[in-house]
C-alpha atoms as a PDB file:
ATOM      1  CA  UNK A   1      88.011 -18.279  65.091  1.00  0.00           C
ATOM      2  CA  UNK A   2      85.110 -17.646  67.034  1.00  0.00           C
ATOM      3  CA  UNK A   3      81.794 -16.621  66.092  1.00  0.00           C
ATOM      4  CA  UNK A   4      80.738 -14.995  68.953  1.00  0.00           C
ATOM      5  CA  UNK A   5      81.939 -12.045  68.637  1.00  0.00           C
ATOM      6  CA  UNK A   6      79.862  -9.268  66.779  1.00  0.00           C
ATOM      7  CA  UNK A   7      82.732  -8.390  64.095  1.00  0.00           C
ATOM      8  CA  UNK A   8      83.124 -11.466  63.230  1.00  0.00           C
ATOM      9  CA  UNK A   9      79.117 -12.340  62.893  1.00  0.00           C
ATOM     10  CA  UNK A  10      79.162  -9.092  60.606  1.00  0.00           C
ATOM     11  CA  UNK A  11      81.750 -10.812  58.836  1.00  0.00           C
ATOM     12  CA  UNK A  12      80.442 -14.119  58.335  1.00  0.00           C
ATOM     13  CA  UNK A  13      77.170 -12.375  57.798  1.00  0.00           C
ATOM     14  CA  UNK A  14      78.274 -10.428  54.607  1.00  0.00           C
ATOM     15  CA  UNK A  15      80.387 -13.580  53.140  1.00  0.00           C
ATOM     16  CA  UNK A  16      77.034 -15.498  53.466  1.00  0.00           C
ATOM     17  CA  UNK A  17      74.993 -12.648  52.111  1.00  0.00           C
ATOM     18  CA  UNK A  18      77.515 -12.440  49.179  1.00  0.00           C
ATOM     19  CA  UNK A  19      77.566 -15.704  48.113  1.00  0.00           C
ATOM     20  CA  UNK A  20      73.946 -15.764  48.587  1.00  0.00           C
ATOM     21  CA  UNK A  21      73.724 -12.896  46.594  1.00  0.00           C
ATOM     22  CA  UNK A  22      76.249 -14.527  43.875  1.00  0.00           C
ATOM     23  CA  UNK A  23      73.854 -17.504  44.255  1.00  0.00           C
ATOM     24  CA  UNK A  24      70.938 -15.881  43.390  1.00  0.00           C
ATOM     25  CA  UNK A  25      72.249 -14.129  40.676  1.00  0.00           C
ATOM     26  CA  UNK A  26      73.461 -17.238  39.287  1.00  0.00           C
ATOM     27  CA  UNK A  27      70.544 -19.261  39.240  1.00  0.00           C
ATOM     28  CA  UNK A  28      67.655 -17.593  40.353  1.00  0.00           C
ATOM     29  CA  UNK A  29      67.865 -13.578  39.187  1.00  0.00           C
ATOM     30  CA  UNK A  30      67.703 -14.455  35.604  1.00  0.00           C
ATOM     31  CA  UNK A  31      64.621 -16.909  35.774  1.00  0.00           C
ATOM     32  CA  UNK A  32      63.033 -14.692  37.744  1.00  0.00           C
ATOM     33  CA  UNK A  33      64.242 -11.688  35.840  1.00  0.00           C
ATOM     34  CA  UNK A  34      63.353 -13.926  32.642  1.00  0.00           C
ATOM     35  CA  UNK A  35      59.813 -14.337  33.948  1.00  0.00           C
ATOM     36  CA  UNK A  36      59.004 -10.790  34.291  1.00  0.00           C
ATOM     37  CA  UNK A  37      60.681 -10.133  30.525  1.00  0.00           C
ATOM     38  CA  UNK A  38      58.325 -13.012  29.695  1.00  0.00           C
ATOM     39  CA  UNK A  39      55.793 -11.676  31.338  1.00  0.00           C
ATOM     40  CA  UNK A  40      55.888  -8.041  30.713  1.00  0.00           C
ATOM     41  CA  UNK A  41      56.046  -9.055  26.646  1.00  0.00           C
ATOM     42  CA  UNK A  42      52.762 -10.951  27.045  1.00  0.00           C
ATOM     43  CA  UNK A  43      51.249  -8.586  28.559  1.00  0.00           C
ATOM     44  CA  UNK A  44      52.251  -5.644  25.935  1.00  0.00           C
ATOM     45  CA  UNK A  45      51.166  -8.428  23.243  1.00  0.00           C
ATOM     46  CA  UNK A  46      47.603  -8.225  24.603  1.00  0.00           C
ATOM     47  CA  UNK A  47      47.419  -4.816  25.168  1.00  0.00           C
ATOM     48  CA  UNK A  48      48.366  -4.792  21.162  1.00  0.00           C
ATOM     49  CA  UNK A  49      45.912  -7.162  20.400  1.00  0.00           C
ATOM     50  CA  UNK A  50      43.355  -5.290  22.464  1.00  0.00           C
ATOM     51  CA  UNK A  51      44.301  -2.351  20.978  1.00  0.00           C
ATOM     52  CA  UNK A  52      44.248  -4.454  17.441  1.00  0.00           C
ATOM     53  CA  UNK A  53      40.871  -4.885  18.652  1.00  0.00           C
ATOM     54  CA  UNK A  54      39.226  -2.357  19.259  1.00  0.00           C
ATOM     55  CA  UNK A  55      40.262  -0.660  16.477  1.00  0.00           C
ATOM     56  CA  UNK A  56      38.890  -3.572  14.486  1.00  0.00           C
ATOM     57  CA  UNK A  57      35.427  -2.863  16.318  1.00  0.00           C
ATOM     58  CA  UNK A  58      35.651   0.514  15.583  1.00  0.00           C
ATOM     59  CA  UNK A  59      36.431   0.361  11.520  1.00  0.00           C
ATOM     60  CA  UNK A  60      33.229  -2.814  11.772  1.00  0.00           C
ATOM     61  CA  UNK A  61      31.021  -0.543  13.782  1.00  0.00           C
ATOM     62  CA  UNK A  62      31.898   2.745  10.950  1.00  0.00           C
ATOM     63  CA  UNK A  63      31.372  -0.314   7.995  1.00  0.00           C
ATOM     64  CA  UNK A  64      27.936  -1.738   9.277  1.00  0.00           C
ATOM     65  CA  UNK A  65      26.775   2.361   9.869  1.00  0.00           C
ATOM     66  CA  UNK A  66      27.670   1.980   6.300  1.00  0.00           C
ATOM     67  CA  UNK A  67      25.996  -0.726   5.538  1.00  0.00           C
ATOM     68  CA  UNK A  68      23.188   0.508   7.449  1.00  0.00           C
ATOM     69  CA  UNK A  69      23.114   4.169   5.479  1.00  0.00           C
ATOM     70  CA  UNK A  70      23.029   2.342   2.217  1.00  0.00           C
ATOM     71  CA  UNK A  71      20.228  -0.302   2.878  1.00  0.00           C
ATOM     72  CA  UNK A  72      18.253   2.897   3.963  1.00  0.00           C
ATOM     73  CA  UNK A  73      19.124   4.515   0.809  1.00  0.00           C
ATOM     74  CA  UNK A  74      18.291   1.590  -1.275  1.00  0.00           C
ATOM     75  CA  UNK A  75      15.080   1.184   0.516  1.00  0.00           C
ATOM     76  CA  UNK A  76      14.338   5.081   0.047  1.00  0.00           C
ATOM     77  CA  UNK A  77      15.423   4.731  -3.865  1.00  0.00           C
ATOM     78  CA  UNK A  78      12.913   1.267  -3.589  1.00  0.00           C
ATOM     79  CA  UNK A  79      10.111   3.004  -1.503  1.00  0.00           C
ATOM     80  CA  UNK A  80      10.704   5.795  -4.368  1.00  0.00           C
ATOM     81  CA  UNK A  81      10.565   3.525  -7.469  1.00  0.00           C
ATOM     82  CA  UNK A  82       7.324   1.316  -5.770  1.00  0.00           C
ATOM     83  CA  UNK A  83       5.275   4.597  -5.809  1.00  0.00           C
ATOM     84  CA  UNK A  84       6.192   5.807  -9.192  1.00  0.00           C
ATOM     85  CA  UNK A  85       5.407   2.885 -10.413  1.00  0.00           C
ATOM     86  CA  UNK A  86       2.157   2.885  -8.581  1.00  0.00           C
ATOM     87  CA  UNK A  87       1.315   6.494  -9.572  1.00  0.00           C
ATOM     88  CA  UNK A  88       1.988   5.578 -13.256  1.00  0.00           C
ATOM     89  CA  UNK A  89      -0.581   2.268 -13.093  1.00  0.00           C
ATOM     90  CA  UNK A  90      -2.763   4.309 -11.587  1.00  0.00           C
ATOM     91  CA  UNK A  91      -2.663   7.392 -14.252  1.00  0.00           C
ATOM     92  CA  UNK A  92      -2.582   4.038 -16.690  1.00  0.00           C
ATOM     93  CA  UNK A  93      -5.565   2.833 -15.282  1.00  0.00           C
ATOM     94  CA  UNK A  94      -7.513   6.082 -15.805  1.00  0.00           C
ATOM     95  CA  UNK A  95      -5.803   6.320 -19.073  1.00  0.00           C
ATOM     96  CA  UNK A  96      -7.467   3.411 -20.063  1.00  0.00           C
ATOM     97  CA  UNK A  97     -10.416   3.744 -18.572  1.00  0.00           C
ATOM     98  CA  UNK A  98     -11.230   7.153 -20.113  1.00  0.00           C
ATOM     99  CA  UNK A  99     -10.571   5.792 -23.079  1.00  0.00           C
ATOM    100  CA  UNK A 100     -13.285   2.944 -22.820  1.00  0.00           C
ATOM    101  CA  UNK A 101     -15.169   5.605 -21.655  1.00  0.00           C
ATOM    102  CA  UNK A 102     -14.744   7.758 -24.175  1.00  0.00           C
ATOM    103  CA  UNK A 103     -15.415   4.725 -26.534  1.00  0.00           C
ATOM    104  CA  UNK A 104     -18.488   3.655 -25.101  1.00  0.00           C
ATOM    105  CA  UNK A 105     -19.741   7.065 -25.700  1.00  0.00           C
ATOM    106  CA  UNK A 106     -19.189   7.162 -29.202  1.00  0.00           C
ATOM    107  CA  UNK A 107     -20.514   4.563 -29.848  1.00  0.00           C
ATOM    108  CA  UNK A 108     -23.513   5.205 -27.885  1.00  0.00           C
ATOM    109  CA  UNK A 109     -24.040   8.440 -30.023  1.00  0.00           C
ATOM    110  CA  UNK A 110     -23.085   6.752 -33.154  1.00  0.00           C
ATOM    111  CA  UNK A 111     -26.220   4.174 -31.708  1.00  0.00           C
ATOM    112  CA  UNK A 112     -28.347   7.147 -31.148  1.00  0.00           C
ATOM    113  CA  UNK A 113     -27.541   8.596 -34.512  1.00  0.00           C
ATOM    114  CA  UNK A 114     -28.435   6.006 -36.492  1.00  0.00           C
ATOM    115  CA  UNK A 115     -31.799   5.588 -34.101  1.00  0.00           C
ATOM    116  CA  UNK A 116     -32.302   8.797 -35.376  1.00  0.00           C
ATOM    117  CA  UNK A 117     -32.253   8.306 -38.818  1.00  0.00           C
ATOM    118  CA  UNK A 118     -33.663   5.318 -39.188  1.00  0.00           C
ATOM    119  CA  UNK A 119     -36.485   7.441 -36.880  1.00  0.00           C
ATOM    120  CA  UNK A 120     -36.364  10.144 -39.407  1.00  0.00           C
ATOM    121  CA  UNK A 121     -36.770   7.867 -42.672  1.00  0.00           C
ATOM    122  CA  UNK A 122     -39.693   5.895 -40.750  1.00  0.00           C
ATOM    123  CA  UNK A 123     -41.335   9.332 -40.260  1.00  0.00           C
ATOM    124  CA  UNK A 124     -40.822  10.526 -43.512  1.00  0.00           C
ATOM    125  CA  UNK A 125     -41.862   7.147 -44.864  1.00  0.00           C
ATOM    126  CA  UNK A 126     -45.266   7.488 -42.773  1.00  0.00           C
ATOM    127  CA  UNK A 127     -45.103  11.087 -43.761  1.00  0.00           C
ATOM    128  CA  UNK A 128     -44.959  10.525 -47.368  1.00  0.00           C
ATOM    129  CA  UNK A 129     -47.551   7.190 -46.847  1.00  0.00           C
ATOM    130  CA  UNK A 130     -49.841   9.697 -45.657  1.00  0.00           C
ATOM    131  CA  UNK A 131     -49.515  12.026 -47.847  1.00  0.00           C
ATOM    132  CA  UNK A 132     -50.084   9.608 -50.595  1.00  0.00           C
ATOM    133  CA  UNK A 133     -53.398   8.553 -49.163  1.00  0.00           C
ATOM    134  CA  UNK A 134     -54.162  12.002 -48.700  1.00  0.00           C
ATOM    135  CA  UNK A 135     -53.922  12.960 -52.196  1.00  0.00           C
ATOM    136  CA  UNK A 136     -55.502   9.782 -53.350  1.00  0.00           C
ATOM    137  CA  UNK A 137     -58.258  10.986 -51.316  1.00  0.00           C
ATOM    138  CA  UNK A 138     -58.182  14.696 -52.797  1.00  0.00           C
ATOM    139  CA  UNK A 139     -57.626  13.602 -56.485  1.00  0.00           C
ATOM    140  CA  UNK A 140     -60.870  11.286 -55.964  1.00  0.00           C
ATOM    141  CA  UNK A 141     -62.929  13.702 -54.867  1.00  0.00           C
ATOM    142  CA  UNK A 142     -61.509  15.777 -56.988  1.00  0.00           C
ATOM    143  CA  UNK A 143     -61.556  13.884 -60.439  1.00  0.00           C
ATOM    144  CA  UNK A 144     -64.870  11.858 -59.359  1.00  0.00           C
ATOM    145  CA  UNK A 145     -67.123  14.363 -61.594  1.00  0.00           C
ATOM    146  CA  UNK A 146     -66.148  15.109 -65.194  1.00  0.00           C
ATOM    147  CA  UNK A 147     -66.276  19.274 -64.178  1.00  0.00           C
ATOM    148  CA  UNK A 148     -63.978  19.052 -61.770  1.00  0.00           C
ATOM    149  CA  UNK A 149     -61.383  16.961 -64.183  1.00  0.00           C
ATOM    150  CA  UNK A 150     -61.470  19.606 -66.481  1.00  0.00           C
ATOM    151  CA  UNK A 151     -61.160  22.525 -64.288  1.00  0.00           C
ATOM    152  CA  UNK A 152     -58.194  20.744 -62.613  1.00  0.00           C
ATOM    153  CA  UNK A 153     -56.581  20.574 -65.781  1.00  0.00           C
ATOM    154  CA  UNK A 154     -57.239  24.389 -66.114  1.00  0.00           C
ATOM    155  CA  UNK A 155     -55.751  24.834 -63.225  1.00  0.00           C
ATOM    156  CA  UNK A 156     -52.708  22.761 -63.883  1.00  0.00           C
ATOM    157  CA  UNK A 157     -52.174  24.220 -67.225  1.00  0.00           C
ATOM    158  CA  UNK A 158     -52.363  27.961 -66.035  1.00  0.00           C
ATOM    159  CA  UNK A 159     -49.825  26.996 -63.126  1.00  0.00           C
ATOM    160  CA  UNK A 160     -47.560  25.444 -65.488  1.00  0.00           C
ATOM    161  CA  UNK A 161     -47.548  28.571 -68.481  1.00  0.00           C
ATOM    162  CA  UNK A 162     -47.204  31.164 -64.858  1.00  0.00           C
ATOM    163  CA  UNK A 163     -44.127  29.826 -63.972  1.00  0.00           C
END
Protein backbone atom coordinates (compact mmCIF):
# COMPACT_ATOMS: atom_id res chain seq x y z
CA UNK A 1 0.00 0.00 0.00
CA UNK A 2 1.18 3.27 -0.72
CA UNK A 3 -0.07 6.51 0.22
CA UNK A 4 1.08 8.47 -2.38
CA UNK A 5 -1.13 8.08 -4.66
CA UNK A 6 -4.27 10.46 -4.78
CA UNK A 7 -6.99 7.50 -4.65
CA UNK A 8 -5.65 6.13 -2.06
CA UNK A 9 -5.17 9.62 0.07
CA UNK A 10 -9.02 10.04 -0.80
CA UNK A 11 -9.34 6.80 0.69
CA UNK A 12 -7.51 7.05 3.76
CA UNK A 13 -8.92 10.52 3.93
CA UNK A 14 -12.65 9.42 4.20
CA UNK A 15 -11.79 6.30 6.66
CA UNK A 16 -10.15 9.00 8.90
CA UNK A 17 -12.95 11.46 8.40
CA UNK A 18 -15.41 8.60 9.28
CA UNK A 19 -14.09 7.47 12.24
CA UNK A 20 -13.54 10.96 13.16
CA UNK A 21 -16.91 11.58 12.46
CA UNK A 22 -18.01 8.25 14.50
CA UNK A 23 -15.68 9.78 17.14
CA UNK A 24 -17.27 12.82 17.49
CA UNK A 25 -20.52 11.56 17.53
CA UNK A 26 -19.59 9.31 20.20
CA UNK A 27 -18.19 11.51 22.61
CA UNK A 28 -18.31 14.90 21.67
CA UNK A 29 -21.82 15.58 19.50
CA UNK A 30 -23.95 14.84 22.42
CA UNK A 31 -22.09 17.11 25.05
CA UNK A 32 -21.99 19.58 22.76
CA UNK A 33 -25.44 18.90 21.44
CA UNK A 34 -26.36 18.55 25.32
CA UNK A 35 -24.96 22.02 25.94
CA UNK A 36 -26.98 23.81 23.48
CA UNK A 37 -30.32 21.72 24.84
CA UNK A 38 -28.97 23.01 28.16
CA UNK A 39 -28.50 26.06 27.01
CA UNK A 40 -31.35 26.85 24.80
CA UNK A 41 -33.77 25.68 28.02
CA UNK A 42 -32.09 28.34 30.18
CA UNK A 43 -32.43 30.69 28.04
CA UNK A 44 -36.38 30.06 27.29
CA UNK A 45 -36.55 29.84 31.30
CA UNK A 46 -35.50 33.51 31.46
CA UNK A 47 -37.29 34.71 28.75
CA UNK A 48 -40.38 33.09 30.94
CA UNK A 49 -39.31 34.63 33.90
CA UNK A 50 -38.86 37.93 32.11
CA UNK A 51 -41.94 37.57 30.66
CA UNK A 52 -43.24 36.40 34.38
CA UNK A 53 -41.91 39.69 35.02
CA UNK A 54 -43.03 42.04 33.39
CA UNK A 55 -46.28 41.02 33.60
CA UNK A 56 -45.83 41.16 37.36
CA UNK A 57 -44.76 44.96 36.83
CA UNK A 58 -47.53 45.53 34.83
CA UNK A 59 -50.54 44.01 37.24
CA UNK A 60 -48.14 46.22 40.37
CA UNK A 61 -48.01 49.29 38.22
CA UNK A 62 -52.34 48.84 37.38
CA UNK A 63 -52.55 47.96 41.57
CA UNK A 64 -50.51 51.05 42.89
CA UNK A 65 -52.69 53.37 40.00
CA UNK A 66 -55.18 51.77 42.22
CA UNK A 67 -53.92 52.48 45.16
CA UNK A 68 -53.16 55.82 44.00
CA UNK A 69 -57.04 56.52 42.67
CA UNK A 70 -58.31 55.51 46.04
CA UNK A 71 -55.97 57.56 48.40
CA UNK A 72 -57.15 60.49 46.10
CA UNK A 73 -60.63 59.53 46.65
CA UNK A 74 -60.27 59.14 50.30
CA UNK A 75 -58.51 62.39 50.51
CA UNK A 76 -61.38 64.07 48.29
CA UNK A 77 -64.15 62.23 50.64
CA UNK A 78 -61.58 63.71 53.73
CA UNK A 79 -61.02 67.21 52.11
CA UNK A 80 -65.03 66.89 51.74
CA UNK A 81 -65.89 65.84 55.34
CA UNK A 82 -63.03 68.61 56.89
CA UNK A 83 -65.12 71.43 55.26
CA UNK A 84 -68.50 70.27 56.23
CA UNK A 85 -67.49 70.00 59.32
CA UNK A 86 -65.96 73.40 59.22
CA UNK A 87 -69.03 75.00 57.57
CA UNK A 88 -71.25 73.44 60.31
CA UNK A 89 -68.86 75.00 63.38
CA UNK A 90 -68.96 77.89 61.70
CA UNK A 91 -73.00 78.15 61.16
CA UNK A 92 -72.65 76.71 65.04
CA UNK A 93 -70.68 79.46 65.98
CA UNK A 94 -73.11 82.09 64.64
CA UNK A 95 -75.81 79.94 65.97
CA UNK A 96 -74.59 80.54 69.19
CA UNK A 97 -73.56 83.69 68.98
CA UNK A 98 -76.92 85.10 67.80
CA UNK A 99 -78.30 83.57 70.41
CA UNK A 100 -76.13 85.40 73.14
CA UNK A 101 -76.91 88.12 71.14
CA UNK A 102 -80.24 87.85 71.07
CA UNK A 103 -80.01 87.22 74.91
CA UNK A 104 -78.10 90.10 75.77
CA UNK A 105 -80.73 92.10 74.14
CA UNK A 106 -83.47 90.96 76.09
CA UNK A 107 -82.20 91.39 78.76
CA UNK A 108 -81.01 94.76 78.05
CA UNK A 109 -84.72 95.74 77.28
CA UNK A 110 -86.02 93.81 80.13
CA UNK A 111 -83.12 96.33 82.06
CA UNK A 112 -84.55 99.26 80.30
CA UNK A 113 -88.07 98.27 81.13
CA UNK A 114 -87.84 98.05 84.49
CA UNK A 115 -85.62 101.55 84.38
CA UNK A 116 -88.66 102.67 83.07
CA UNK A 117 -90.94 101.86 85.57
CA UNK A 118 -89.21 102.31 88.37
CA UNK A 119 -88.73 105.98 86.34
CA UNK A 120 -92.41 106.14 85.97
CA UNK A 121 -93.38 105.30 89.77
CA UNK A 122 -90.52 107.88 90.90
CA UNK A 123 -92.32 110.45 88.70
CA UNK A 124 -95.58 109.70 89.73
CA UNK A 125 -94.36 109.52 93.31
CA UNK A 126 -92.86 113.21 92.86
CA UNK A 127 -95.96 113.85 90.88
CA UNK A 128 -98.33 112.90 93.50
CA UNK A 129 -95.65 114.54 96.37
CA UNK A 130 -96.29 117.60 94.60
CA UNK A 131 -99.48 117.53 94.22
CA UNK A 132 -99.96 116.91 97.84
CA UNK A 133 -98.05 120.01 98.76
CA UNK A 134 -99.92 121.76 96.28
CA UNK A 135 -103.20 121.15 97.72
CA UNK A 136 -101.93 121.57 101.21
CA UNK A 137 -101.06 124.87 99.98
CA UNK A 138 -104.61 125.54 98.26
CA UNK A 139 -106.70 124.04 101.17
CA UNK A 140 -104.66 126.57 103.53
CA UNK A 141 -105.32 129.38 101.81
CA UNK A 142 -108.34 128.21 101.21
CA UNK A 143 -109.72 127.11 104.73
CA UNK A 144 -107.44 129.89 106.56
CA UNK A 145 -110.67 132.29 106.93
CA UNK A 146 -113.92 130.91 108.34
CA UNK A 147 -115.87 132.35 104.80
CA UNK A 148 -113.99 130.56 102.70
CA UNK A 149 -114.56 127.10 104.85
CA UNK A 150 -118.02 127.48 104.45
CA UNK A 151 -118.28 128.38 100.91
CA UNK A 152 -115.98 125.40 100.15
CA UNK A 153 -118.33 123.25 101.74
CA UNK A 154 -121.05 124.85 99.46
CA UNK A 155 -119.21 124.09 96.85
CA UNK A 156 -118.48 120.54 97.74
CA UNK A 157 -121.99 119.82 98.63
CA UNK A 158 -123.52 121.23 95.30
CA UNK A 159 -120.80 119.10 93.33
CA UNK A 160 -121.66 116.11 95.18
CA UNK A 161 -125.97 116.40 94.84
CA UNK A 162 -124.94 117.44 90.62
CA UNK A 163 -123.52 114.34 90.01
Amino acid sequence: MNITHPESLIFWSIIVFVILFILLRKYAWKPILGAVSTREESINKALESAEEARKELQNLQSDNEKLIQEARAERDTMLKEARQIKESMIAEAKEEAQAQADKVIKQAQQTIQSEKQAAVAELKNQVANLSVEIAEKVVKSELSSKEKQLQLVDDMLKEVTLN
